[in-house]
Protein backbone atom coordinates (compact mmCIF):
# COMPACT_ATOMS: atom_id res chain seq x y z
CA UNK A 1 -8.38 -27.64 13.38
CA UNK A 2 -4.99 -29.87 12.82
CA UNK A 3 -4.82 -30.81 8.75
CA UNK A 4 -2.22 -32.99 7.25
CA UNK A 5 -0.40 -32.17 4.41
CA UNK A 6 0.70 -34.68 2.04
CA UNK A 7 3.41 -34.98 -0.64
CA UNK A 8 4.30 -30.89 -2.73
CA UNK A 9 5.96 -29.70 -5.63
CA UNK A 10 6.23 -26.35 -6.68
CA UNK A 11 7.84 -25.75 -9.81
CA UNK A 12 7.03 -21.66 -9.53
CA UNK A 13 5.64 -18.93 -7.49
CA UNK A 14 5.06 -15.69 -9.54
CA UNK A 15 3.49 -13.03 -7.13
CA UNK A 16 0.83 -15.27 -4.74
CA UNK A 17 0.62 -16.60 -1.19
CA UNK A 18 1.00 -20.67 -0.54
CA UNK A 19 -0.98 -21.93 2.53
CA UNK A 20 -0.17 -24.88 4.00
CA UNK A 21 -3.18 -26.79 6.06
CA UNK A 22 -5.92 -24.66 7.74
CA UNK A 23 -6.61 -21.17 6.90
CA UNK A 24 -8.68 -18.55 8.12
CA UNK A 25 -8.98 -15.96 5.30
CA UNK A 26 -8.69 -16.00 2.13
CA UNK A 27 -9.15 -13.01 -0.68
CA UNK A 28 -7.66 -12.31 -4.19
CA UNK A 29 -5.32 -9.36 -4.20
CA UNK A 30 -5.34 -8.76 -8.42
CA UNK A 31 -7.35 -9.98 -11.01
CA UNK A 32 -6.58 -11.06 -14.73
CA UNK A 33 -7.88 -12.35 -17.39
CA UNK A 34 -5.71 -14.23 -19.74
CA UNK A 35 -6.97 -16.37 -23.46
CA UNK A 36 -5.53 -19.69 -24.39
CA UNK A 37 -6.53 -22.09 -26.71
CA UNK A 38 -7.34 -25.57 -26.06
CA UNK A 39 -4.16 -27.56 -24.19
CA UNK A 40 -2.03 -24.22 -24.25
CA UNK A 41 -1.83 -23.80 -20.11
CA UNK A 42 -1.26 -27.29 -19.18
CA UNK A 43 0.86 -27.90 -16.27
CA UNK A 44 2.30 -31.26 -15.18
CA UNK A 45 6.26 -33.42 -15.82
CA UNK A 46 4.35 -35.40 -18.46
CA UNK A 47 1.98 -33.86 -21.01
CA UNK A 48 0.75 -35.21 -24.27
CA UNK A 49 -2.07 -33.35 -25.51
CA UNK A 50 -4.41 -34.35 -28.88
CA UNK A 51 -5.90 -31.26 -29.88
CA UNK A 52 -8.06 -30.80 -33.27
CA UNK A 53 -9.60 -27.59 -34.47
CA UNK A 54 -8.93 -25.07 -31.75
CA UNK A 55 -10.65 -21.44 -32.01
CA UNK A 56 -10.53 -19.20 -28.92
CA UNK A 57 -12.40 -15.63 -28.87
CA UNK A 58 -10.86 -13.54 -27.05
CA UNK A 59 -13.70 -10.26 -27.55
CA UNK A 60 -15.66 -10.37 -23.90
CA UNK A 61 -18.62 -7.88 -23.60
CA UNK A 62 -18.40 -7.35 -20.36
CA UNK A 63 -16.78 -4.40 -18.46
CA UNK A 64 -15.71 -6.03 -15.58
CA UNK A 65 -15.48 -10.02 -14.79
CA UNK A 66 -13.61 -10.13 -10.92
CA UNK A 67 -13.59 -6.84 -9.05
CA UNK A 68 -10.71 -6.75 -6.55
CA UNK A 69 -12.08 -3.80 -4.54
CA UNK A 70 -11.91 -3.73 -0.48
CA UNK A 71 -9.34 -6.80 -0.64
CA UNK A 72 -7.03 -5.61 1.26
């Protein structure tokens, strides 16, 4: 099915796939898990963030969040 695409800007690509419009399938080839506190990964020309008392825990219980298995 036909799709328009509108205005893009890409500042950076680091290891991915861009699609443009309509695609078929679609699957995750790694997995990561990164911890930032509050405003650190904000993306944009024009950023101004207010931030108070930040805390981020980085300790997860878990084994495994995002398997990547049979992505091929």
């Amino acid at each position: 099915m036909p799709s328009m695409v509108g205005p893009i800007k890409i500042n950076s690509v680091d290891g991915g796939v861009i699609n443009f419009g309509d695609s078929f399938y679609l699957a995750p080839k790694a997995s990561s898990k990164t911890n930032a506190g509050s405003g650190a990964l904000n993306t944009g020309d024009f950023i101004n963030t207010n931030n108070g008392l930040s805390s981020t825990n980085p300790f997860d219980p878990d084994f495994k969040d995002q398997g990547n298995i049979g992505n091929a």
